[in-house]
Structures are given as C-alpha cells and as structure tokens.
PDB file of N, CA and C in Angstrom:
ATOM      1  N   UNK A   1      79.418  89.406 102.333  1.00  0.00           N
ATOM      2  CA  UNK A   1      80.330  89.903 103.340  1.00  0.00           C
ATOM      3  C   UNK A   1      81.736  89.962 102.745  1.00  0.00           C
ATOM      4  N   UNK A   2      82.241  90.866 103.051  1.00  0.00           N
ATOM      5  CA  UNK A   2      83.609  90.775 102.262  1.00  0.00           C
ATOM      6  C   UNK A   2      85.010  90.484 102.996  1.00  0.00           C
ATOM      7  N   UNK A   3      85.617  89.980 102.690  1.00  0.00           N
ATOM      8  CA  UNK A   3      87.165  89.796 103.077  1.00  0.00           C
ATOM      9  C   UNK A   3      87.744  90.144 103.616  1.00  0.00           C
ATOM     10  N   UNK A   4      88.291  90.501 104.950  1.00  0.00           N
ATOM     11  CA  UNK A   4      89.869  91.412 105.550  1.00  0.00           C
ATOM     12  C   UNK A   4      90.375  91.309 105.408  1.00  0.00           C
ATOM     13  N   UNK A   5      91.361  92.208 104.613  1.00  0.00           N
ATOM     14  CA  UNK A   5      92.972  92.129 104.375  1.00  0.00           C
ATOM     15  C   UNK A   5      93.504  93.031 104.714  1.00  0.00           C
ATOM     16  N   UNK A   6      94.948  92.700 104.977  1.00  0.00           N
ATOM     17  CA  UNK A   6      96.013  93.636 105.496  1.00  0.00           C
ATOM     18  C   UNK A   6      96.648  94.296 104.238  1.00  0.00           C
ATOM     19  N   UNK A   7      96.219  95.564 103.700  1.00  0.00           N
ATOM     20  CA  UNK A   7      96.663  96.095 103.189  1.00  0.00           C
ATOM     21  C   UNK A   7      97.740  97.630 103.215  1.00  0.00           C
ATOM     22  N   UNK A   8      98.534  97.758 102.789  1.00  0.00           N
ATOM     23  CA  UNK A   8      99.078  99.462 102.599  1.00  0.00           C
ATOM     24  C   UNK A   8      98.065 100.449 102.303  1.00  0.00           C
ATOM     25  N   UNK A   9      98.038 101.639 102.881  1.00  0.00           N
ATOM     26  CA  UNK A   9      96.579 102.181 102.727  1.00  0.00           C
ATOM     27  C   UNK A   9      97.495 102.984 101.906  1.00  0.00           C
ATOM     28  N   UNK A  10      96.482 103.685 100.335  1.00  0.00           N
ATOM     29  CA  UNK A  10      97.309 104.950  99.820  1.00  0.00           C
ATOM     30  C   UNK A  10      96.408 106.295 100.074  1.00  0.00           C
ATOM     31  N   UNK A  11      95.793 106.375 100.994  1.00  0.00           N
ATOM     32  CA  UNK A  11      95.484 107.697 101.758  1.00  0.00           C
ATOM     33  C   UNK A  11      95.426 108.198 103.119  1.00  0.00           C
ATOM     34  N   UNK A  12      95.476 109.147 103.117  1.00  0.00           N
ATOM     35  CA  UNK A  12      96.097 109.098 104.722  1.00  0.00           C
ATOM     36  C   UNK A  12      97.582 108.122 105.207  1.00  0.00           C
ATOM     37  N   UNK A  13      98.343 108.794 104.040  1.00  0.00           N
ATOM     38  CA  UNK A  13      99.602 107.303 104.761  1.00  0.00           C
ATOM     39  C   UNK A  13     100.887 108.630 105.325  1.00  0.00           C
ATOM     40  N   UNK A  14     101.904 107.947 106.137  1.00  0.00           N
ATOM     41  CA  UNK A  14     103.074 108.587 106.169  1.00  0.00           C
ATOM     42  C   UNK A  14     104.242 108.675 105.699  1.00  0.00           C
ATOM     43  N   UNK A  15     104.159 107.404 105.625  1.00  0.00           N
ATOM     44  CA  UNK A  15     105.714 107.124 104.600  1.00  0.00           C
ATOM     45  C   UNK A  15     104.945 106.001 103.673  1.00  0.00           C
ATOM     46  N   UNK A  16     104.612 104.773 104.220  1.00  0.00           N
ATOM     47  CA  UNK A  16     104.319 103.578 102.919  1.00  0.00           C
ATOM     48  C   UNK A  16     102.858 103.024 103.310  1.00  0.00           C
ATOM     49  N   UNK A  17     102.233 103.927 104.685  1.00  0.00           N
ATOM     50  CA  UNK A  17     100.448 103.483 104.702  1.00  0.00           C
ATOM     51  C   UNK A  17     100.859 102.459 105.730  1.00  0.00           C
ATOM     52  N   UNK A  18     101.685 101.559 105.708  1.00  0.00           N
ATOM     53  CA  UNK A  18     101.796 100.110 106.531  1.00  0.00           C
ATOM     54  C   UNK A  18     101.237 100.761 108.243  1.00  0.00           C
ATOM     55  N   UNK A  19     101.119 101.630 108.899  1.00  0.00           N
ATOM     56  CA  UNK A  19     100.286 102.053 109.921  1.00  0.00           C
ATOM     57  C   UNK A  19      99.056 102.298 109.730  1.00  0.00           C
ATOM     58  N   UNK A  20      98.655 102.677 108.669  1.00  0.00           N
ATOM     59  CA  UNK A  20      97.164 103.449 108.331  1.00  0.00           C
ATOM     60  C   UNK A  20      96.448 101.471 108.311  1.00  0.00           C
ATOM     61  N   UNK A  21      97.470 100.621 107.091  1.00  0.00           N
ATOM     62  CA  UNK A  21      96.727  99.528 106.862  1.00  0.00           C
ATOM     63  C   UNK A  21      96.431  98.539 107.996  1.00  0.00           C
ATOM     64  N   UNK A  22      97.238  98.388 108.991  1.00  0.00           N
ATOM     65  CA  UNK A  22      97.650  97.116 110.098  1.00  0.00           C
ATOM     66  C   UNK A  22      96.766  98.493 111.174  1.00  0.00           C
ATOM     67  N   UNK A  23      96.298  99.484 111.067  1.00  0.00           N
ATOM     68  CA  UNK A  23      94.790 100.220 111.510  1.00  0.00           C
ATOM     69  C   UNK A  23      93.764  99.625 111.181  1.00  0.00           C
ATOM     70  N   UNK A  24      93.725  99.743 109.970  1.00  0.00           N
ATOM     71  CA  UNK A  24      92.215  99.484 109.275  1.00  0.00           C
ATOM     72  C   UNK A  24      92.100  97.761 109.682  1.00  0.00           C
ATOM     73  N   UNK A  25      93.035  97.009 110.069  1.00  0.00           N
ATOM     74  CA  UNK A  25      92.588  95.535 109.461  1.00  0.00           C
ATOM     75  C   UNK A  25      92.207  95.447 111.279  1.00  0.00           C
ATOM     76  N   UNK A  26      92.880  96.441 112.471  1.00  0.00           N
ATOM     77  CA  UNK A  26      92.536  95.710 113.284  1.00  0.00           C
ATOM     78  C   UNK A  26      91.421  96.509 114.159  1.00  0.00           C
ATOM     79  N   UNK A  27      91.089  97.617 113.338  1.00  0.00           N
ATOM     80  CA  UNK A  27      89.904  98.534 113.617  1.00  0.00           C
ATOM     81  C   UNK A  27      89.924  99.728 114.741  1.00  0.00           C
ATOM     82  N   UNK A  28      91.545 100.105 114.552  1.00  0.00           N
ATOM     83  CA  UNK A  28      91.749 100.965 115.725  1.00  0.00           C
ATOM     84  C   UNK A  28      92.402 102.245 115.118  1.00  0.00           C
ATOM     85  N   UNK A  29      92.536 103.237 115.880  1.00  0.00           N
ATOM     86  CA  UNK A  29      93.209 104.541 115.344  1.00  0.00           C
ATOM     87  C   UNK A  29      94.586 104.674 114.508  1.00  0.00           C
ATOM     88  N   UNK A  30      95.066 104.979 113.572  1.00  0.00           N
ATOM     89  CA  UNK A  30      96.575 105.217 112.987  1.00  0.00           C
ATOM     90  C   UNK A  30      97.176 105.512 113.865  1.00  0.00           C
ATOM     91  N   UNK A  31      96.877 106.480 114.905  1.00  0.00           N
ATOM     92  CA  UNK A  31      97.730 107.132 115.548  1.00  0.00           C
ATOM     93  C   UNK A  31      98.217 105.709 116.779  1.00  0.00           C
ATOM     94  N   UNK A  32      97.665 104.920 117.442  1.00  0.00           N
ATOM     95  CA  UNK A  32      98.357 104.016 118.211  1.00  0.00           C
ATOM     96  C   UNK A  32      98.993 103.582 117.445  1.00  0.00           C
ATOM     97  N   UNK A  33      99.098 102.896 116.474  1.00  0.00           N
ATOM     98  CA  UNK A  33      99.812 102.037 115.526  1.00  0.00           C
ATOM     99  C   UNK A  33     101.058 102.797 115.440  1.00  0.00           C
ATOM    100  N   UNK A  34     101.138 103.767 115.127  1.00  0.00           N
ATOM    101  CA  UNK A  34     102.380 104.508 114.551  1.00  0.00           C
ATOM    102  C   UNK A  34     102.819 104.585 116.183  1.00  0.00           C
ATOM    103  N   UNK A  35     102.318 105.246 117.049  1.00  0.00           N
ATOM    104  CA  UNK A  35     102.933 105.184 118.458  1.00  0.00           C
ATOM    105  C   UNK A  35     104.030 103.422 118.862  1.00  0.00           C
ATOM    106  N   UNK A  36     102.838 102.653 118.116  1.00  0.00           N
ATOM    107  CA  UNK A  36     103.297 101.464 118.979  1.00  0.00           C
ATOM    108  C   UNK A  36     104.655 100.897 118.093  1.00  0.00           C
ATOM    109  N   UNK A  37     104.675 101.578 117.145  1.00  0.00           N
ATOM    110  CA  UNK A  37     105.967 101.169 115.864  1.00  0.00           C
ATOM    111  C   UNK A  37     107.012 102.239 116.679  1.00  0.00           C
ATOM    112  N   UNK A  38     106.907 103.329 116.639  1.00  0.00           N
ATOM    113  CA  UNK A  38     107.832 104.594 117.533  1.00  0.00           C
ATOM    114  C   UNK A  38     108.312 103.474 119.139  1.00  0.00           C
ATOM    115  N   UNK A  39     107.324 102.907 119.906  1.00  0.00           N
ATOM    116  CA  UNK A  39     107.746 102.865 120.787  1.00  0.00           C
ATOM    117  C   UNK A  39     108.983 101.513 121.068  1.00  0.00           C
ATOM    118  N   UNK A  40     108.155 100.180 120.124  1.00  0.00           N
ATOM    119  CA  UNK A  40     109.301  99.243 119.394  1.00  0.00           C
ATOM    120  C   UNK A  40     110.478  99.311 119.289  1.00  0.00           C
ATOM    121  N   UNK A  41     110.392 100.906 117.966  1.00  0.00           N
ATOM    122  CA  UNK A  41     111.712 101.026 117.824  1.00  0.00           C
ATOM    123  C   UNK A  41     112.901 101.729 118.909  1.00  0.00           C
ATOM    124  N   UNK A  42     112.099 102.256 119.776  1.00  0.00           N
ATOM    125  CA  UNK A  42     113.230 103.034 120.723  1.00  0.00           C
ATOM    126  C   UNK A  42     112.761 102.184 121.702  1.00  0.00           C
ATOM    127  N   UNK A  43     112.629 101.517 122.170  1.00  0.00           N
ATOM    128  CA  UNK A  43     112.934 100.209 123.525  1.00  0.00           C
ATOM    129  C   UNK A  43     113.458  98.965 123.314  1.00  0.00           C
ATOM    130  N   UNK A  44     112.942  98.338 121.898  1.00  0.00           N
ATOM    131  CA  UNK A  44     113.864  97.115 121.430  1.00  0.00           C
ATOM    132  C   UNK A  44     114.314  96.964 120.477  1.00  0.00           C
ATOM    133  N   UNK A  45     114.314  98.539 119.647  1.00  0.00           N
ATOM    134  CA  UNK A  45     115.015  98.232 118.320  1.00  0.00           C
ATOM    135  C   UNK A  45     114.253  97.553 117.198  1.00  0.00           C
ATOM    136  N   UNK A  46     113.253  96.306 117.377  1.00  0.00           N
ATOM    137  CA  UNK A  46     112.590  96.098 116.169  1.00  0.00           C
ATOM    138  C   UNK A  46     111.577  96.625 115.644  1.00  0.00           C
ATOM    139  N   UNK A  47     110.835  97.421 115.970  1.00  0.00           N
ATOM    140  CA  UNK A  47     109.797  98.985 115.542  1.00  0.00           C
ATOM    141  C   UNK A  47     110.237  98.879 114.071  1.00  0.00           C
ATOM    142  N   UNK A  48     111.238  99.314 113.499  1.00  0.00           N
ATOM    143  CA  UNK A  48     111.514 100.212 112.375  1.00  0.00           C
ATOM    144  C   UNK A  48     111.862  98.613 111.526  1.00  0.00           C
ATOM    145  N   UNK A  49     112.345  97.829 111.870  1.00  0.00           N
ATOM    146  CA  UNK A  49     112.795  96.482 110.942  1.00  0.00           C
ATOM    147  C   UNK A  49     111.711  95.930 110.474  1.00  0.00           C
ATOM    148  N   UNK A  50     110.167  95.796 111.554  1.00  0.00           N
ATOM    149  CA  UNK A  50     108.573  95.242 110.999  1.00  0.00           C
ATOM    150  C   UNK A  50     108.344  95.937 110.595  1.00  0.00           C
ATOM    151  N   UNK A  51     108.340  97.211 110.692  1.00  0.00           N
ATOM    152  CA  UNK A  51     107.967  98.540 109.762  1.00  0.00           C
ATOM    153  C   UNK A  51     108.481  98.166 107.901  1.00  0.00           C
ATOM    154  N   UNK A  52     109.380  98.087 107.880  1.00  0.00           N
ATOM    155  CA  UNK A  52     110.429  98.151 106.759  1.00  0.00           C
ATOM    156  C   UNK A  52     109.748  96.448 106.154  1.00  0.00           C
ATOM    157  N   UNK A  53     110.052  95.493 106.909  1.00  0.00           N
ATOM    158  CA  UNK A  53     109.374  93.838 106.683  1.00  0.00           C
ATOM    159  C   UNK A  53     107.922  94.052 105.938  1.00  0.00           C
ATOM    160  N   UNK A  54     107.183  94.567 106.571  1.00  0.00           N
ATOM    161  CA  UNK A  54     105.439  95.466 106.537  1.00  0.00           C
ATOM    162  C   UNK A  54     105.308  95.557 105.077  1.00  0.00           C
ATOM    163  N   UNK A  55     106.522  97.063 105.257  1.00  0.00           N
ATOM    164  CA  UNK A  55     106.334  97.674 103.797  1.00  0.00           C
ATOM    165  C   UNK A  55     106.764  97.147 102.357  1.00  0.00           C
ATOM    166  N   UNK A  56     108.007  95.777 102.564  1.00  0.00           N
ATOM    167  CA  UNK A  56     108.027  94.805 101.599  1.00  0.00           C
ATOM    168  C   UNK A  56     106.890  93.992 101.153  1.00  0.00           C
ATOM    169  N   UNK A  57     106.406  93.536 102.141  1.00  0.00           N
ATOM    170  CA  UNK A  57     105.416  92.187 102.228  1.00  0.00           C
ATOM    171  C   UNK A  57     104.094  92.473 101.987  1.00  0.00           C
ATOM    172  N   UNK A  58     103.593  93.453 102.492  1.00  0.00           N
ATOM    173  CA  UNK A  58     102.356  93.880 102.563  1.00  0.00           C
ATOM    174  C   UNK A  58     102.038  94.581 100.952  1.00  0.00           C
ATOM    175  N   UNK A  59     101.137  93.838 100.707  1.00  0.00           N
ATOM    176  CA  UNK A  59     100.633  94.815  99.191  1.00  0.00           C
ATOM    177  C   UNK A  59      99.414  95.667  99.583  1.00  0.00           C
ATOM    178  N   UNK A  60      99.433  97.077  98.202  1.00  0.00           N
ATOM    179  CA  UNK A  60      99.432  98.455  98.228  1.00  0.00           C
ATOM    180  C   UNK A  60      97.994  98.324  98.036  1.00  0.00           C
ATOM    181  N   UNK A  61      97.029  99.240  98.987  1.00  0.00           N
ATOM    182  CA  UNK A  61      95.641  99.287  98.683  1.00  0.00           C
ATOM    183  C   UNK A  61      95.311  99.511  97.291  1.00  0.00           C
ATOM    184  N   UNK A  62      94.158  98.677  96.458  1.00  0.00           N
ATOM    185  CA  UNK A  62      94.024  98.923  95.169  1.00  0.00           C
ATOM    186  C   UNK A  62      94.909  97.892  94.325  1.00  0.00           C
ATOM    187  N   UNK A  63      95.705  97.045  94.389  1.00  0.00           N
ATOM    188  CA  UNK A  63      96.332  96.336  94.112  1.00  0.00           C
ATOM    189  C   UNK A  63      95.717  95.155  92.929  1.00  0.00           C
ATOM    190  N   UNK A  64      95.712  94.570  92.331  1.00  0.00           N
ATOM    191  CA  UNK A  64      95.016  93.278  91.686  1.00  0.00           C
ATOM    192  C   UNK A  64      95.675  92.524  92.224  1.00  0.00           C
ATOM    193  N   UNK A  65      94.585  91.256  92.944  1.00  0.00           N
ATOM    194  CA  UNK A  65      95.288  90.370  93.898  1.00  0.00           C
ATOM    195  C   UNK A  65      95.194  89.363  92.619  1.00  0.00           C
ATOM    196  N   UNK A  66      95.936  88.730  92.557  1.00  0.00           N
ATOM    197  CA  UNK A  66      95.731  87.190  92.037  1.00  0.00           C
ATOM    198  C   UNK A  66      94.993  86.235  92.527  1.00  0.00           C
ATOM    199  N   UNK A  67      94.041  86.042  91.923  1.00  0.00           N
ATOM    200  CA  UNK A  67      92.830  84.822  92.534  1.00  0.00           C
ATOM    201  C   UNK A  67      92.762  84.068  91.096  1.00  0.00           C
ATOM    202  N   UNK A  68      92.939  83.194  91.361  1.00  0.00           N
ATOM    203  CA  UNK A  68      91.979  81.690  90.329  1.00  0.00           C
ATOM    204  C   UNK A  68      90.695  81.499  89.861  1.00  0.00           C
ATOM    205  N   UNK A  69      90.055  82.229  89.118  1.00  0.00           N
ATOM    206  CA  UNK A  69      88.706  81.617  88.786  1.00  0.00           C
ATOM    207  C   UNK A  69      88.670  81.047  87.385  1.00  0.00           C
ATOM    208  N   UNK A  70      88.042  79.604  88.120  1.00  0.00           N
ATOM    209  CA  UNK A  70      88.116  78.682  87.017  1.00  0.00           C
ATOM    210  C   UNK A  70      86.934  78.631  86.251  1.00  0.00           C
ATOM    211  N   UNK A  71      86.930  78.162  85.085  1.00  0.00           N
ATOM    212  CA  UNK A  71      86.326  78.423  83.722  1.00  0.00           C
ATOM    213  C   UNK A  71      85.012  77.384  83.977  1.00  0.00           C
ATOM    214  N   UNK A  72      84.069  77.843  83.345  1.00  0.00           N
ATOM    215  CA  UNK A  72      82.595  77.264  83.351  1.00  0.00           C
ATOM    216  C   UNK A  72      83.040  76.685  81.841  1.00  0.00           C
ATOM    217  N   UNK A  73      82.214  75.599  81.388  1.00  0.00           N
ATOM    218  CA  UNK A  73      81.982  74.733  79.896  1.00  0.00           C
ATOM    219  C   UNK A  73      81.487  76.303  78.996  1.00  0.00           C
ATOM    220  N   UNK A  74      80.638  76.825  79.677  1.00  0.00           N
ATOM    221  CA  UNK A  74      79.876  77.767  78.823  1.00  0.00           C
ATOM    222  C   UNK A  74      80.983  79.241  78.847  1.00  0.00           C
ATOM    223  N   UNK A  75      81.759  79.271  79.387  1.00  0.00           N
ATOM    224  CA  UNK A  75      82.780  80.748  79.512  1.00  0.00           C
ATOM    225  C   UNK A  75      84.012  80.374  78.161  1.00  0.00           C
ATOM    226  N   UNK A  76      83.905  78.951  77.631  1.00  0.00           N
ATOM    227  CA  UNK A  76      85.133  79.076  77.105  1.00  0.00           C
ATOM    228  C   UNK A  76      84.620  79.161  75.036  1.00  0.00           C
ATOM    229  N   UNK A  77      85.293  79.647  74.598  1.00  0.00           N
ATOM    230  CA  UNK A  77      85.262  80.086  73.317  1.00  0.00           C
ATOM    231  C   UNK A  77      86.579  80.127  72.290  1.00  0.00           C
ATOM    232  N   UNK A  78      85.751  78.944  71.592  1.00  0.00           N
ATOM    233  CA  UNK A  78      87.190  78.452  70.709  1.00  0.00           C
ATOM    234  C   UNK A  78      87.070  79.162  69.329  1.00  0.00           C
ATOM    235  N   UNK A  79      87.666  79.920  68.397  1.00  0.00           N
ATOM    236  CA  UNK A  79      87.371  81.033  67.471  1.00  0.00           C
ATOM    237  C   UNK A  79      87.788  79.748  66.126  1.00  0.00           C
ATOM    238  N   UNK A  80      87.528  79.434  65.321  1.00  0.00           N
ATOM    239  CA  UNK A  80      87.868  78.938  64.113  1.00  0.00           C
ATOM    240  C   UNK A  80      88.309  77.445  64.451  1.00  0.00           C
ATOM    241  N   UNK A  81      86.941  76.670  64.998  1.00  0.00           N
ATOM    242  CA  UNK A  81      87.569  75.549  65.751  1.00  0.00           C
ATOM    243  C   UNK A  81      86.385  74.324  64.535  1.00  0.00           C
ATOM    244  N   UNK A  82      87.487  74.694  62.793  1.00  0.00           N
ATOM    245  CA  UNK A  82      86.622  73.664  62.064  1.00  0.00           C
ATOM    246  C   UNK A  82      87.416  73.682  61.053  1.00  0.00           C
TER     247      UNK A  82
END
C-alpha cells in the first residue's frame, strides 16, 4: 500500500500545482480547491498567503524525498581492506 503525500502536482497545474496537489491528497476535484483558495482570498484575505506558504513548503511531484535506509552487514563493501 503506498503512502499519501501532499505534493505539488507538475501536470495539470496553474501556477505552482499546490491546488491540483492538496486535490489529489484529499481526493476531490482541482476545481473546488482553487475555488476555495479564490474564495479565502477575497473574504479574509488569507487565500493567496496559504497559497504562496503551500508553494514554499510543499515539495514538487517527482521530487527525491530523503529517507534513511540503513545498511545490512551484507550491503556494505570495503575495496582494498588488507
């Protein structure tokens, strides 16, 4: 089973994907998302600031995440170890 993450989508995006991605992670249409960022920003002003927050924070679909995988006895290989 694989993982959900909130990612920037790089297809189907408008300006930086951050609607297409915070879509995909919560399984609903782009188009509310972008409505509900439009409507934010013209009733309380913060629409466009999480938008902008989003598009800092949020990393870009396709990305190499940094994960830790630690070494087995048998994975490690010492070259001229005599």
């Amino acid at each position: 089973m694989s993982e959900k993450r909130l990612m920037r989508r790089r297809h189907d995006r408008m300006l930086f994907g951050v609607a297409g991605g915070v879509a995909d992670y919560l399984n609903i249409d782009p188009v509310i998302v972008r409505l509900a960022f439009v409507l934010m920003t013209l009733l309380h002003g913060w629409g466009l600031l999480i938008y902008a927050v989003l598009a800092i924070v949020m990393p870009q679909e396709g990305e190499a995440s940094a994960k830790a995988n630690p070494f087995d006895e048998e994975e490690i290989v010492i070259k001229d170890a005599g």
